[in-house]
Protein backbone atom coordinates (compact mmCIF):
# COMPACT_ATOMS: atom_id res chain seq x y z
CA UNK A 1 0.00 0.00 0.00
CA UNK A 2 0.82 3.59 -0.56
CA UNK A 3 0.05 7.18 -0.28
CA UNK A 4 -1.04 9.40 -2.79
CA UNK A 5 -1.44 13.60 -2.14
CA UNK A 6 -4.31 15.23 -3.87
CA UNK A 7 -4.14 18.42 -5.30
CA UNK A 8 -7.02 19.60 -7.37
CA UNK A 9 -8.77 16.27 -7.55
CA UNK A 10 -5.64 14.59 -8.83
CA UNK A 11 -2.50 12.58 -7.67
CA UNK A 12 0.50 15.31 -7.32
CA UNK A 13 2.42 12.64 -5.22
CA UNK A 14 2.97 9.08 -3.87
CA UNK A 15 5.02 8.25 -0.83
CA UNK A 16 5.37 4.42 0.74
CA UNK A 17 5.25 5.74 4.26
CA UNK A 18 2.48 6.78 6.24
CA UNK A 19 2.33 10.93 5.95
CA UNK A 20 0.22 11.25 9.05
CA UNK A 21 1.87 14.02 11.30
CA UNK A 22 4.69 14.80 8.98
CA UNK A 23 3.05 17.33 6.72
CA UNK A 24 1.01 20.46 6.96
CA UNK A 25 -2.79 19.52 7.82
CA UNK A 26 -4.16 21.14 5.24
CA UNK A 27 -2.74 18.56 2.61
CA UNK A 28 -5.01 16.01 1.62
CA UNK A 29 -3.22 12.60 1.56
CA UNK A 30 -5.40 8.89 1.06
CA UNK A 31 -4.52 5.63 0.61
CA UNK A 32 -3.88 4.16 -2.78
CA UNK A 33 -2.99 1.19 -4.78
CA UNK A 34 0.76 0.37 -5.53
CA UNK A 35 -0.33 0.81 -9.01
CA UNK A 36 -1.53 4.38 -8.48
CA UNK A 37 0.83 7.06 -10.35
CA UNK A 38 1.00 11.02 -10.21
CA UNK A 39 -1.63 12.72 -12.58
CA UNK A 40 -4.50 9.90 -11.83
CA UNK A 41 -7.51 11.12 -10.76
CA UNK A 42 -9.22 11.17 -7.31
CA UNK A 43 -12.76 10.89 -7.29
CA UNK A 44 -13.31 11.45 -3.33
CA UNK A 45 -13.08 7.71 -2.97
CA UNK A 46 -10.62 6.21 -4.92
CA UNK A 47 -7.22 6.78 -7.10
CA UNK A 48 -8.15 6.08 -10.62
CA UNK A 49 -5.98 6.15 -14.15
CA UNK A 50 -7.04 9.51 -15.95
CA UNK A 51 -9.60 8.59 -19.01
CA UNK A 52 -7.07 7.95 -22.37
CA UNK A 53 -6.46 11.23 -24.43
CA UNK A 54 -8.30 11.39 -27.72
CA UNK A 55 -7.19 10.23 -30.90
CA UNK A 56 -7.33 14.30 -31.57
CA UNK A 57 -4.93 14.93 -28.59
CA UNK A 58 -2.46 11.97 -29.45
CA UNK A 59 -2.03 13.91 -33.06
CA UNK A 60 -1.52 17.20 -31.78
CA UNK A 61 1.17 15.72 -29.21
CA UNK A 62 2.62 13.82 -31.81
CA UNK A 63 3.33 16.74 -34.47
CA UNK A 64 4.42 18.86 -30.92
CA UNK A 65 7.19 16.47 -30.41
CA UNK A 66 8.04 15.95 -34.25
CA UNK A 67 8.59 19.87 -34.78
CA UNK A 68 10.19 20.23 -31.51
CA UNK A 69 12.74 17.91 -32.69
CA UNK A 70 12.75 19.36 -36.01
CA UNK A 71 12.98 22.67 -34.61
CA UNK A 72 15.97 21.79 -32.20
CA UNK A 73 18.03 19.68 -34.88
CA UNK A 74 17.63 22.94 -37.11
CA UNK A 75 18.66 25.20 -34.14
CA UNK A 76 21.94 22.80 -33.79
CA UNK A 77 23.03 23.50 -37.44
CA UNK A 78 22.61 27.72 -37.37
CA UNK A 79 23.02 28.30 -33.49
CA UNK A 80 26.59 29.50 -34.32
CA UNK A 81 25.31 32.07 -36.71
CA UNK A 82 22.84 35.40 -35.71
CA UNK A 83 19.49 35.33 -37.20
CA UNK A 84 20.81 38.44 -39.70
CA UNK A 85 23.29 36.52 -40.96
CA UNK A 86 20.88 33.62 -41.81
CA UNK A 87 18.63 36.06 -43.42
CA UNK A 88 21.57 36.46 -46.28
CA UNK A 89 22.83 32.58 -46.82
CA UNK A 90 20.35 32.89 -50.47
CA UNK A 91 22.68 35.98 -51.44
CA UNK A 92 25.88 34.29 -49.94
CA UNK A 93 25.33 31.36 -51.97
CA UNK A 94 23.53 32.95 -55.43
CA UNK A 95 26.23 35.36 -55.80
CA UNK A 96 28.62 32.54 -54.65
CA UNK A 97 27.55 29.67 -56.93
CA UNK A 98 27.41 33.01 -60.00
CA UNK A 99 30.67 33.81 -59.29
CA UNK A 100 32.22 30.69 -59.26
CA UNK A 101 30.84 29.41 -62.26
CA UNK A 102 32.24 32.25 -63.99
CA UNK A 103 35.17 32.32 -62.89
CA UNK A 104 38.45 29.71 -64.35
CA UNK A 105 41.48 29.57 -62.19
CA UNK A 106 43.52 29.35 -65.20
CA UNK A 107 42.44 33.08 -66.59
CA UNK A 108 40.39 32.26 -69.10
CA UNK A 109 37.00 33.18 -68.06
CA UNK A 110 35.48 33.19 -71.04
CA UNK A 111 32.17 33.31 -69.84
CA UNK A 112 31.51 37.20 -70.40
CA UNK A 113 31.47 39.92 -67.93
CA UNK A 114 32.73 38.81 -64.14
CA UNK A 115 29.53 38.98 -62.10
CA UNK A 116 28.46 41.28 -59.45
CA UNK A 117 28.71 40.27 -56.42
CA UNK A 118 28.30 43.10 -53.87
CA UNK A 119 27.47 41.15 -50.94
CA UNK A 120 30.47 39.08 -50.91
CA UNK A 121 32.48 41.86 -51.92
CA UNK A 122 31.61 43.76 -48.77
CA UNK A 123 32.26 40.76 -46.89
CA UNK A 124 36.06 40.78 -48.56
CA UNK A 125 36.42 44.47 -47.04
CA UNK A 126 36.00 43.19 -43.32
CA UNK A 127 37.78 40.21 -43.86
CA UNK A 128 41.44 38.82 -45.46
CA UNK A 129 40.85 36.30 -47.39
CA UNK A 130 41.04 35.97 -51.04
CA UNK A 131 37.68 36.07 -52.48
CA UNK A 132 38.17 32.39 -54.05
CA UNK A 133 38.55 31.24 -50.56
CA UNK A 134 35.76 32.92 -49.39
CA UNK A 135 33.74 31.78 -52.48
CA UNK A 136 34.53 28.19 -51.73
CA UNK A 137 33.62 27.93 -48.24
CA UNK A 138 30.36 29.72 -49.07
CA UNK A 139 29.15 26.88 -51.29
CA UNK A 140 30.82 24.46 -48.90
CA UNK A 141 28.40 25.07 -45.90
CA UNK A 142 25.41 25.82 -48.45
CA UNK A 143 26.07 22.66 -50.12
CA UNK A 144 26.39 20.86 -45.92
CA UNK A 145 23.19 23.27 -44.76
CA UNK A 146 21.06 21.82 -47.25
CA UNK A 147 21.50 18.42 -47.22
CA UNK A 148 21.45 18.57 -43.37
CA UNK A 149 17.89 21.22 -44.09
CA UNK A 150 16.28 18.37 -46.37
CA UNK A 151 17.38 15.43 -44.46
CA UNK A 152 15.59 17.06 -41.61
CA UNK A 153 12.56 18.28 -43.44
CA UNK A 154 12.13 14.63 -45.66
CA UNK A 155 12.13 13.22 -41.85
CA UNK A 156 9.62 15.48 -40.54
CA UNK A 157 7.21 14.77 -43.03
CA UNK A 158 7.78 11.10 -43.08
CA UNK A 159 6.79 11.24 -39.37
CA UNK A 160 3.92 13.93 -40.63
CA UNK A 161 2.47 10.78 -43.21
CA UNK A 162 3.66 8.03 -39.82
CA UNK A 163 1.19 10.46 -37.61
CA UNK A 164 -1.39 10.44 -40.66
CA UNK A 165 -1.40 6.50 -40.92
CA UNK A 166 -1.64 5.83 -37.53
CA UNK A 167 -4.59 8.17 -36.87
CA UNK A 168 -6.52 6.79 -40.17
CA UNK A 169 -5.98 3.22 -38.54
CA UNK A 170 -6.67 4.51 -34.86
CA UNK A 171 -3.46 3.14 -33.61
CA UNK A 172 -2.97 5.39 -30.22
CA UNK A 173 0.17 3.43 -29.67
CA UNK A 174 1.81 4.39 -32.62
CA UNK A 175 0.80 8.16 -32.28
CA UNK A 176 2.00 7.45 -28.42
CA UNK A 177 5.58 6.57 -29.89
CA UNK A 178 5.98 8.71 -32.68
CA UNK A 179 8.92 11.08 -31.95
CA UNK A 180 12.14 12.66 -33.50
CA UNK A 181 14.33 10.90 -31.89
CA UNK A 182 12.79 7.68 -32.64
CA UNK A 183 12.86 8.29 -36.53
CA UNK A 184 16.21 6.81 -37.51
């Protein structure tokens, strides 16, 4: 046997020992089964499991924990970047990726007139490194952000079409599981 404190009409609490005398008066403790957990309901008499979520609420918690994860394994890849420098990675890489096709290390850029490219250019002005360089590792980390960016969204939307399947066949243990980190 155990104890269970009530809060609100629920279990907040379970001890094994006896909480006469060692608590405030004015919290409710009653007897309960060994079985009885925190969050189960008290109904004045007894401890009892809380009714099962809907099929609804299983779905929303589902696509909670898939974005969460999707949102955190997102926030791993650009945490070492400010959000204004994220808002230029398309003009990093377009007049990147222009550039570089343009230009031939060997001189003979044949290709017409060299491109403009005043975003990187005002990025050469702060910092001394030859514009090559610079070039290179912009299309480096475009090249690693988007395959990490559509490995991450092609797994949140499988898990999107896992939560879809399991709610069209009812399956509340399969909505109970789904999860990000579960998705390997």
């Amino acid at each position: 046997m155990q104890w269970a404190r009530i809060k609100n009409g629920k279990v907040a609490e379970i001890m094994e020992t006896n909480p006469a005398g060692r608590f405030h008066h004015s919290m409710q403790w009653v007897r309960c089964g060994t079985d009885t957990r925190p969050g189960w309901l008290f109904d004045g008499e007894q401890c009892l499991p809380p009714p099962p979520a809907s099929l609804d609420t299983l779905v929303v918690d589902a696509i909670r924990r898939v974005n969460a994860g999707y949102s955190s394994s997102m926030a791993q890849i650009l945490n070492e970047y400010p959000d204004a420098e994220t808002l230029s990675f398309d003009k990093q890489e377009r007049e990147a990726r222009e550039w570089h096709i343009w230009y031939d290390p060997k001189g003979n850029n044949s290709q017409g007139s060299e491109p403009a490219t005043p975003y990187i250019d005002a990025m050469l002005a702060e910092r001394p490194i030859g514009k090559t360089e610079l070039v290179i590792r912009i299309i480096t980390k475009a090249n690693a952000f988007v395959a990490a960016h559509g490995s991450a969204t092609g797994r949140r939307q499988r898990l999107e079409d896992d939560i879809k399947a399991a709610l069209e066949a009812k399956d509340r243990e399969t909505l109970e599981a789904i999860k990000w980190s579960n998705a390997e």
